[in-house]
Every structure is written in C-alpha cells, then in structure tokens.
Protein backbone atom coordinates (compact mmCIF):
# COMPACT_ATOMS: atom_id res chain seq x y z
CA UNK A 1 -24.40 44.66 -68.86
CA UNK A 2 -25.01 43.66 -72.34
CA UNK A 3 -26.99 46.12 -74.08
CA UNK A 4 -30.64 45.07 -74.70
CA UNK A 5 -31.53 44.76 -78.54
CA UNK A 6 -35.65 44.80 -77.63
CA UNK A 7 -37.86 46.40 -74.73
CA UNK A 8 -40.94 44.85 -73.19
CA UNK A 9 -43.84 47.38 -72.98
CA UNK A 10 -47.23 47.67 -72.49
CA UNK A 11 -49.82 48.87 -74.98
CA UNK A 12 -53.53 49.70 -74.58
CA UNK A 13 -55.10 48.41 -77.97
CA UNK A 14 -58.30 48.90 -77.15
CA UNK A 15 -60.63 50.61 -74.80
CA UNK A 16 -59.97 48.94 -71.99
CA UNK A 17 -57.53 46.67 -73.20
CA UNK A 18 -54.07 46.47 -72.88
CA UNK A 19 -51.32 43.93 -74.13
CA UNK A 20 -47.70 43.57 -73.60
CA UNK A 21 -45.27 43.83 -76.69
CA UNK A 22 -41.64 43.85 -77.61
CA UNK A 23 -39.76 46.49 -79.26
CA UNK A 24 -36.78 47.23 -81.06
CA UNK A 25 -34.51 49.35 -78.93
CA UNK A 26 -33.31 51.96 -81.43
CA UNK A 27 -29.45 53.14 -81.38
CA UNK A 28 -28.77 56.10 -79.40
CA UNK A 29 -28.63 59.46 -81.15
CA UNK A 30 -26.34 62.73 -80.07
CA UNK A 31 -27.39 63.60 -76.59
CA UNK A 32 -29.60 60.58 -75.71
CA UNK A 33 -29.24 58.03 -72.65
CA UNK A 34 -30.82 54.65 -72.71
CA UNK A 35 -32.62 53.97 -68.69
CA UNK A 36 -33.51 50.91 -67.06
CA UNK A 37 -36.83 51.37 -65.77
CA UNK A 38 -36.80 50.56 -62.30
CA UNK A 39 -40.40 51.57 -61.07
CA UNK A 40 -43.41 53.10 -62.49
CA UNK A 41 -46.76 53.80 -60.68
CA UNK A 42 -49.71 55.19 -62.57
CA UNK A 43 -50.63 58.83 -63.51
CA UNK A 44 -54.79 58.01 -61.99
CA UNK A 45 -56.78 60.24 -63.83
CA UNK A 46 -54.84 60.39 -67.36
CA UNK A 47 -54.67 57.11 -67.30
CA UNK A 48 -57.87 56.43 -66.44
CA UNK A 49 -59.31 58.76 -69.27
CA UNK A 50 -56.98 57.13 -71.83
CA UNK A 51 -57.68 53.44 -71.09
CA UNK A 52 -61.74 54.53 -71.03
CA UNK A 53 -61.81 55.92 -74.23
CA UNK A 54 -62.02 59.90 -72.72
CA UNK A 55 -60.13 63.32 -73.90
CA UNK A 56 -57.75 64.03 -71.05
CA UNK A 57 -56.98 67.55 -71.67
CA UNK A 58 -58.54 68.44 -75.12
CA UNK A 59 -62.44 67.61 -75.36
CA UNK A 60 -61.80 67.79 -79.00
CA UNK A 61 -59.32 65.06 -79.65
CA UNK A 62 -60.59 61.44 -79.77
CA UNK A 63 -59.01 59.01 -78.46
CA UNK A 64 -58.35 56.20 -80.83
CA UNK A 65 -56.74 52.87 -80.46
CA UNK A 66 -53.82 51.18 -80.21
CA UNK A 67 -52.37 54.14 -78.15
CA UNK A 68 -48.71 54.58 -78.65
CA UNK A 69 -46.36 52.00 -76.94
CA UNK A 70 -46.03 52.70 -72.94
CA UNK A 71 -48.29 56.16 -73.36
CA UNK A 72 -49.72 57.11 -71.03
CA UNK A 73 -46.64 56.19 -68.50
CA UNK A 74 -44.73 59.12 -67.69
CA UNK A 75 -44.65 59.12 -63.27
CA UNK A 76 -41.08 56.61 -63.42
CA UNK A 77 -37.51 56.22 -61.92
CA UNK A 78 -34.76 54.55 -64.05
CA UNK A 79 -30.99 53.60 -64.05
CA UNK A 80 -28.83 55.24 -66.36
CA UNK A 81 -27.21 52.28 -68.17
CA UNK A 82 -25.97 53.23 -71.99
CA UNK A 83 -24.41 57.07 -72.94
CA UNK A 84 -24.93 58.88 -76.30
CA UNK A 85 -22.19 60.64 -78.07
CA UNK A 86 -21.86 64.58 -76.75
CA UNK A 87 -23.95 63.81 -72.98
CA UNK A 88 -22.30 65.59 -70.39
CA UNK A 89 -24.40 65.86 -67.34
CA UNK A 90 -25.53 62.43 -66.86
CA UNK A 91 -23.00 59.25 -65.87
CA UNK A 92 -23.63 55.36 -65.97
CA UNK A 93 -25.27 54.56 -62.76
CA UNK A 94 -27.24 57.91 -62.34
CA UNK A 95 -30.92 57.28 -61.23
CA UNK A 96 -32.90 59.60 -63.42
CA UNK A 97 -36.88 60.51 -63.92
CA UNK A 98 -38.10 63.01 -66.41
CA UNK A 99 -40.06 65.68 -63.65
CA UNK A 100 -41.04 68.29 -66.75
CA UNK A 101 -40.42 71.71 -67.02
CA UNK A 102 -36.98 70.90 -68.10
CA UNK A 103 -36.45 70.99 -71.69
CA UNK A 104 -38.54 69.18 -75.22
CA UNK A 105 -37.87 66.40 -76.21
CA UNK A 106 -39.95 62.48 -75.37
CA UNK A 107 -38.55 59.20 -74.38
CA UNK A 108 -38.96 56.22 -76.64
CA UNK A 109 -41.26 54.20 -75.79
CA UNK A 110 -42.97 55.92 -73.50
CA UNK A 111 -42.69 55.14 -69.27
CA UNK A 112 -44.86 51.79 -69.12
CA UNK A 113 -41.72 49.91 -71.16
CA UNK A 114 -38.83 48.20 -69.45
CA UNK A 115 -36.19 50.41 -71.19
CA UNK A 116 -36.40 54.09 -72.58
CA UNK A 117 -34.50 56.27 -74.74
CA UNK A 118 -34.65 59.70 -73.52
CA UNK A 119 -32.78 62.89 -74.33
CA UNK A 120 -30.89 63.75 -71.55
CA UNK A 121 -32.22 67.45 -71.46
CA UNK A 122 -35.23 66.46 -70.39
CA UNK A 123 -33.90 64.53 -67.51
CA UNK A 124 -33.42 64.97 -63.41
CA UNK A 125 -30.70 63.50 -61.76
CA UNK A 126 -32.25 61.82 -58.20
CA UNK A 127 -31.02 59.90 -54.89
CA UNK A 128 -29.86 56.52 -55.89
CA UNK A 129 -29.36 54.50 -52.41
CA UNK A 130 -33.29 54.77 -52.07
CA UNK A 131 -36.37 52.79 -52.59
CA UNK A 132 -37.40 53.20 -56.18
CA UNK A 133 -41.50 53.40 -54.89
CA UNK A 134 -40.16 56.52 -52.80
CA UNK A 135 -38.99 58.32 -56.56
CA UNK A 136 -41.06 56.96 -58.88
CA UNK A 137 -44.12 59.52 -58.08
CA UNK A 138 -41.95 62.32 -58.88
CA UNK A 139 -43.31 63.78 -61.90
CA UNK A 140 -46.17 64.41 -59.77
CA UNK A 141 -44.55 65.91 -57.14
CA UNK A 142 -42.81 68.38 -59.66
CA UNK A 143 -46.49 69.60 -60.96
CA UNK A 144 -48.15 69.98 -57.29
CA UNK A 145 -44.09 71.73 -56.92
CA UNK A 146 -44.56 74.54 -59.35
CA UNK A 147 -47.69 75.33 -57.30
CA UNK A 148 -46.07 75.57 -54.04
CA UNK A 149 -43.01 77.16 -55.16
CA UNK A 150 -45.47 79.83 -56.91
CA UNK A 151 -46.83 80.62 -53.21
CA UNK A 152 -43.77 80.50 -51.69
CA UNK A 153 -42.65 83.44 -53.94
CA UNK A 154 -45.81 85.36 -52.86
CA UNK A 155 -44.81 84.62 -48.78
CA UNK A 156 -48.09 83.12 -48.60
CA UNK A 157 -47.42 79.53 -46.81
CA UNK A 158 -44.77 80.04 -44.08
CA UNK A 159 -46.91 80.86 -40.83
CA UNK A 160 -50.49 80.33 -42.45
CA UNK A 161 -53.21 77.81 -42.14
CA UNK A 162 -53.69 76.06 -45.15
CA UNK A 163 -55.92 74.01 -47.16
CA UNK A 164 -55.68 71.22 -48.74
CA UNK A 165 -58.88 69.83 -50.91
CA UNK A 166 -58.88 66.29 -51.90
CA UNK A 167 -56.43 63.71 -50.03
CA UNK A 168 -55.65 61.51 -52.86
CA UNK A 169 -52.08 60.93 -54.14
CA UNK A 170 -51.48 64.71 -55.13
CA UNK A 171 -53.11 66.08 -51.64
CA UNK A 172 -50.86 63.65 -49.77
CA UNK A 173 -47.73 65.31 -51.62
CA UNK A 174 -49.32 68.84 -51.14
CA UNK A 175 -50.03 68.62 -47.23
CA UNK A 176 -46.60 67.31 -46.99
CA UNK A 177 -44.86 70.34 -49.26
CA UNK A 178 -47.41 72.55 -47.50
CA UNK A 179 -45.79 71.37 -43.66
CA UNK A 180 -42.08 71.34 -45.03
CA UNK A 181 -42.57 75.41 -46.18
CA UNK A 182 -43.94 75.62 -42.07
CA UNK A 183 -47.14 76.16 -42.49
CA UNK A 184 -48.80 76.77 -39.35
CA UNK A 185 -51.49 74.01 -39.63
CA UNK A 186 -53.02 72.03 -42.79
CA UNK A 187 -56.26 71.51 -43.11
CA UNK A 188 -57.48 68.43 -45.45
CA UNK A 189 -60.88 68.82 -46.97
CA UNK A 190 -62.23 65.42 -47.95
CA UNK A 191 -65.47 63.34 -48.41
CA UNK A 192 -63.66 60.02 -48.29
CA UNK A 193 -63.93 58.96 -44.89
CA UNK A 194 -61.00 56.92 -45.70
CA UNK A 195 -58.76 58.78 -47.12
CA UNK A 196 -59.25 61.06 -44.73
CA UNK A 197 -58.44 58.41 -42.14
CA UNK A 198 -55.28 57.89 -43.74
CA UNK A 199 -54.04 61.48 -44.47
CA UNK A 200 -54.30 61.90 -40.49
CA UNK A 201 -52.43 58.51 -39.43
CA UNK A 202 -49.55 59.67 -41.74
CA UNK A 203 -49.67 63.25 -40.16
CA UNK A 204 -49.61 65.09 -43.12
CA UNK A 205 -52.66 67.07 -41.91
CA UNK A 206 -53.63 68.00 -38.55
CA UNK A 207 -57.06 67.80 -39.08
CA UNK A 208 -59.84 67.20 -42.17
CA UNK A 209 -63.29 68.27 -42.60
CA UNK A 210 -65.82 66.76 -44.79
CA UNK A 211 -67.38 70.10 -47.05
CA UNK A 212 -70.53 67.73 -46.63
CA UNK A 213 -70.50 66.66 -43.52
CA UNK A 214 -71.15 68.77 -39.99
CA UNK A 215 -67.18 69.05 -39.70
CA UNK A 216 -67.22 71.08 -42.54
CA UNK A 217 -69.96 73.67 -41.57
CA UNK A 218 -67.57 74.12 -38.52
CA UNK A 219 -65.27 75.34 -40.43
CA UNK A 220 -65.03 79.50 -40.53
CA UNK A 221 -65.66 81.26 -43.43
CA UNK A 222 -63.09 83.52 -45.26
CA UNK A 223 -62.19 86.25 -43.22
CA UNK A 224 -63.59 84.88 -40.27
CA UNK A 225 -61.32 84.24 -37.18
CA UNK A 226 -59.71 80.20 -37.80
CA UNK A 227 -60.33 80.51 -41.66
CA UNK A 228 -57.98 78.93 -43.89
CA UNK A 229 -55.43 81.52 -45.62
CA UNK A 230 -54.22 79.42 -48.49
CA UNK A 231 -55.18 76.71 -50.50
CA UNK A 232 -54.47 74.39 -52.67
CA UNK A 233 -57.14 72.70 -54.61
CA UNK A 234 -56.13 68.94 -55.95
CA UNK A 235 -59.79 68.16 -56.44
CA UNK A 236 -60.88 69.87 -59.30
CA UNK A 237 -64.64 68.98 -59.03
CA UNK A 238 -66.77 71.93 -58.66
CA UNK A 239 -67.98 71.77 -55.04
CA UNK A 240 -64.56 71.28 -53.96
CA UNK A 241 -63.28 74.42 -55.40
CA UNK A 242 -66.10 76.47 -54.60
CA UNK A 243 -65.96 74.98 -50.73
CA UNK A 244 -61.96 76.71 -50.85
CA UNK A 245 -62.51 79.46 -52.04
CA UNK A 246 -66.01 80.27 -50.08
CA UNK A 247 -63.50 79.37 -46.49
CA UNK A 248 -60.00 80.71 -47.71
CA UNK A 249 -59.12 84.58 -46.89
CA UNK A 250 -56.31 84.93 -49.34
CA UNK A 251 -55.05 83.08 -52.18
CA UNK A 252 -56.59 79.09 -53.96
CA UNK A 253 -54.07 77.41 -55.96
CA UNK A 254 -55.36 74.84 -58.82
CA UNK A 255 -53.93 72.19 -58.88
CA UNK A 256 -56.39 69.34 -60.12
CA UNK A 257 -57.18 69.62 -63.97
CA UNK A 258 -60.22 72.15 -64.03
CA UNK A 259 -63.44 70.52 -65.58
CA UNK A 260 -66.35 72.93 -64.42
CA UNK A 261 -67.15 76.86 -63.99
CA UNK A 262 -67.02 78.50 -60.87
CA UNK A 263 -68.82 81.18 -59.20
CA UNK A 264 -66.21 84.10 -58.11
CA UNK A 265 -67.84 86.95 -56.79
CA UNK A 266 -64.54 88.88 -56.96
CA UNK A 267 -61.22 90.50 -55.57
CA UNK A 268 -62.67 93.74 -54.91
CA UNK A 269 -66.31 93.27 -53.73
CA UNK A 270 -68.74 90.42 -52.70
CA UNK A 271 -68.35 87.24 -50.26
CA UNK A 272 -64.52 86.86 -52.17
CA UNK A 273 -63.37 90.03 -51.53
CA UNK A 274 -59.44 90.51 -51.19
CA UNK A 275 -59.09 86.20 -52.58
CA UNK A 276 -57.21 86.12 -55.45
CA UNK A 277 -57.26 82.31 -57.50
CA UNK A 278 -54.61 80.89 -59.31
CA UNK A 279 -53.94 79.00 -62.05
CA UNK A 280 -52.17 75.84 -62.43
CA UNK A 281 -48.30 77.51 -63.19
CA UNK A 282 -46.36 76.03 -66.15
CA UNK A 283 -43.44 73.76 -64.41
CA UNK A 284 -40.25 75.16 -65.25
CA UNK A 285 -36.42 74.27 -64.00
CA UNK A 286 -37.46 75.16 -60.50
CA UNK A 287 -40.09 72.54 -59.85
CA UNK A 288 -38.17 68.98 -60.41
CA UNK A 289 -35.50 70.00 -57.94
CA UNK A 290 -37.31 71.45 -55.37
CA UNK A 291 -39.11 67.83 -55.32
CA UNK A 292 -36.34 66.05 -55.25
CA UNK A 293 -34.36 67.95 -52.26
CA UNK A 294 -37.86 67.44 -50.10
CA UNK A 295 -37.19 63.89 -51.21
CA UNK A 296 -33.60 63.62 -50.84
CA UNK A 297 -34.26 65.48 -46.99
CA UNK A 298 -37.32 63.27 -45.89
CA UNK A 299 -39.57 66.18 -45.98
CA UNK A 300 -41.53 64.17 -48.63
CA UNK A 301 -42.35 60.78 -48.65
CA UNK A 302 -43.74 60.04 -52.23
CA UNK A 303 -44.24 56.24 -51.25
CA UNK A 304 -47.46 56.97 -49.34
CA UNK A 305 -49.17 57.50 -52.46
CA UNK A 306 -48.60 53.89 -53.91
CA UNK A 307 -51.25 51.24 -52.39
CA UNK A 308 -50.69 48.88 -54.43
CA UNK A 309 -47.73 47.00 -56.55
CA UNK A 310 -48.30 44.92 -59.26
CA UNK A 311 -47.29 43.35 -62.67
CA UNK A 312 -47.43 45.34 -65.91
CA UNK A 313 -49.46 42.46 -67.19
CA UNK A 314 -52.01 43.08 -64.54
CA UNK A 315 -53.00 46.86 -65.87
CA UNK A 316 -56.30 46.50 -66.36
CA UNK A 317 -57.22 44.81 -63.08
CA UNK A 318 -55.39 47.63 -61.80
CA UNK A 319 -56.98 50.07 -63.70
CA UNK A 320 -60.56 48.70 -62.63
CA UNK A 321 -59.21 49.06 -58.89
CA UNK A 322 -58.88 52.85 -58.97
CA UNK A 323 -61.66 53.37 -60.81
CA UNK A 324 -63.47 51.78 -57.88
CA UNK A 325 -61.88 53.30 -55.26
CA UNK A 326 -59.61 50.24 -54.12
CA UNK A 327 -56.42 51.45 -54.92
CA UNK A 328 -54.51 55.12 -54.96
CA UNK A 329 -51.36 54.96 -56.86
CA UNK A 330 -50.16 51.37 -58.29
CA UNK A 331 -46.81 50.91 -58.89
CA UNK A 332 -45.27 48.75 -61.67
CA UNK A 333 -41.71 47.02 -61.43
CA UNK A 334 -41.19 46.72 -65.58
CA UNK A 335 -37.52 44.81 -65.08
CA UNK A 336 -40.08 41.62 -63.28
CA UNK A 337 -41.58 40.60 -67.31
CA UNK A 338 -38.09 38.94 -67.66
C-alpha cells in the first residue's frame, strides 16, 4: 500500500465536544512501526471523565481543552503496515495492540486516529485470522490480567469460589479469567438487573446476587460455610467493596479505580480476620500475554464487552449512551472515515 502522508483522528475540543481532524503522519524514527488501526472500542470510565470535564486519576490536574489528538483512545488492534530502521521483533502484516506493562514510550496520535506511530517496545504481537472486536478490548484485559495472574501466584483461584463485583466490561473479562484458572464457581455481584441477566446467558458466572436485593442477604458471610474465597472487585464504589470484603474469607483484589475509604477491621482481629486486600498490581511483561493466549485459546471472549459499533464521528452520541446506561463498550472501525 502506498504510505499515508495524513491520519484522520478524533479530538475532544471541548467538554463534551469532539471533532474529527487530519494529521500529518510524521516519518518513522529508529525502532518505530506505523499501524493501521483496525478497531477501537472505548476505555468507559476514562473516557467518560475526560469528555465531562473530570480528573481521571489525579483530582489535582484539570482537565483543559482541546485534549491531545485521539487521547483518551488507548483499548485498539492494528495492522502492522510500515517498519522503522533497527525493528526486529515485529514484521509487515503483524496485528499488534499496545496491552501496557511492556516498555515507555506513546503512539502518535493517540488510539482514536486511523493510523499510529508507535515504538515497537511498547507493542504485543496478537492472533491475526480473528475478528478485530474480539482483540480490540485487550488493553483491558491485560490490567484485570495482572490481577489474576497476582492470585494465581498466591494459589488462591484454582478450586475456590470466587467473586466477582460489578458485571460490566471488566467483570465480564474477570469471571471469564476467573473460570479459565478453574475456579470452582463464580459468583457475580451486581445491582443491574440487566447486566446481571447477561453475565448469566453468556455463562461467565454461575450465579449473581444483588448486595441490595434479598439474593444478596443469602449470601454467607466470610468464613461461613458457601462464602466466597476470592474476589475481585471491578466496581470500585464503596458499597461494592465493602459487600466483598464483608462475604469473602480470604483475599479482595482491586481492580476498579478506588474513589472512596473503606472500613477494614483487620487481618488479625474483628469481622475481617485472616482477609487480606490487594491493590491494583502494576502490569508488567506477564499481563499482555497471558491475555492474549486466553484469547488466542477461546478461554476469553473480549467481544462480549462491545454492545455497540459505531462511527468515530458519532462519539458523543456514544458517549451520552454509556453514560446512560445504553451501551457497555462501543467499538470504533477508524479505516470507515475514508
């Protein structure tokens, strides 16, 4: 193909407002790849903060406007199509995504663009005789990764019940990690009678309980005979979290980006005696490739988190639809604004 001299990407330029624009595509540099974006779906709740105005990690840094090109795309699948001098790793043809944990470096622009320049350190080789909506999700899938391959270090999912809080996109992945490490049954925990609905037709849990409903005072406290024995909490609201670790004998992952205090009574005394909570672990080289072999195996079906596919010139509308509930992941096909 002939090499593209310009990119089309999106840009939020305002709170709540995003346009599409055209870029130069800079020359590659020693070490960089130029990818084809084939699919993109959205990142919910940093995108959601971004395009609202809100501080996704760092209460203390504003937001201001026009964000950078394509930020705050990052979840994305992509052909390999142009080489720098000095890659070695990497071919024409690869299908790549950028899963974290796997080197510095950023791609230029960033993910919502049609084309990105990337350094190919940063990069994860993945199937490439799939759909692209079953790869796209899979820098998710490497974060809710590091957080199962943390437990399966500790022996603590093989065997177990377990817990999952919160069926959206990064519950569905959990339960299905969760199931693929044989855990004896997973338990969803969710107020959306929906989502709930559709966690079970997938059969990625074998059961959920409301924490508000009756179905959730039926479910044994920690210790208790039928209580959960690990966790993994990808709702980070308070009652959640506090609802796992008041019903889960030994260990609660985070997962979900922590916004409130909790009430922990303790490993060595008190109603959480002998529960020990963890903290969201760093991704490292581990975490991409474990997600991609559940993919490449069909242990892990990332396309059940995408409801929805639609144009990059339609980001707001989707946008407003997961802010109201209508829609879990959307994806994006960037190559479709000609």
């Amino acid at each position: 193909m002939a090499r593209p001299s310009a990119t089309k990407t999106l840009q939020i330029v305002a709170k709540e407002r995003s346009e599409i624009v055209e870029l130069p595509l800079p020359d590659l540099e020693p070490g960089q790849v130029l990818v084809k974006n084939l699919a993109i779906v959205t990142c919910n709740q940093y995108d959601l903060h971004i395009f609202t105005g809100r501080p996704m990690l760092d209460p203390m840094t504003p937001v201001t406007f026009p964000q950078p090109a394509g930020f705050p795309g990052h979840e994305w699948v992509g052909e390999v199509v142009e080489l720098g001098s000095g890659v070695t790793e990497l071919a024409l043809g690869d299908w790549v995504c950028r899963p974290g944990g796997l080197g510095t470096g950023a791609c230029y622009p960033a993910g919502y663009s049609q084309y990105l320049v990337c350094p190919e350190s940063i990069l994860l080789r993945v199937p490439n005789d799939m759909d692209p909506l079953k790869l796209a999700p899979m820098e998710m899938a490497s974060c809710v990764a590091a957080n199962v391959v943390e437990l399966r270090q500790y022996n603590a999912i093989e065997g177990r019940r377990a817990g999952v809080s919160g069926l959206g996109p990064a519950g569905l992945i959990a339960a299905q990690m969760l199931r693929a490490e044989g855990a004896e049954e997973v338990v969803g925990i969710e107020v959306d009678a929906q989502r709930a609905e559709y966690a079970l037709s997938l059969g990625v849990v074998d059961r959920v309980v409301d924490p508000g409903g009756d179905s959730g005072d039926e479910l044994p406290y920690a210790r208790q005979p039928g209580a959960i024995e690990v966790s993994l909490a990808c709702a980070g609201y308070r009652p959640a979290v506090q609802y796992l670790m008041d019903h889960t004998t030994e260990i609660v992952s985070l997962f979900a980006v922590q916004r409130e205090p909790y009430s922990y009574e303790g490993w060595a005394v008190g109603h959480h005696m002998g529960l020990k909570v963890f903290g969201t672990p760093d991704r490292d080289e581990l975490s991409g490739p474990y997600a991609a072999r559940r993919v490449r195996n069909g242990s892990l079906d990332l396309s059940v988190t995408i409801s929805h596919t639609m144009s990059l010139t339609e980001y707001d509308e989707a946008l407003r639809m997961i802010a109201d509930h209508e829609a879990m992941k959307v994806a994006f096909l960037p190559q479709e604004l000609g």
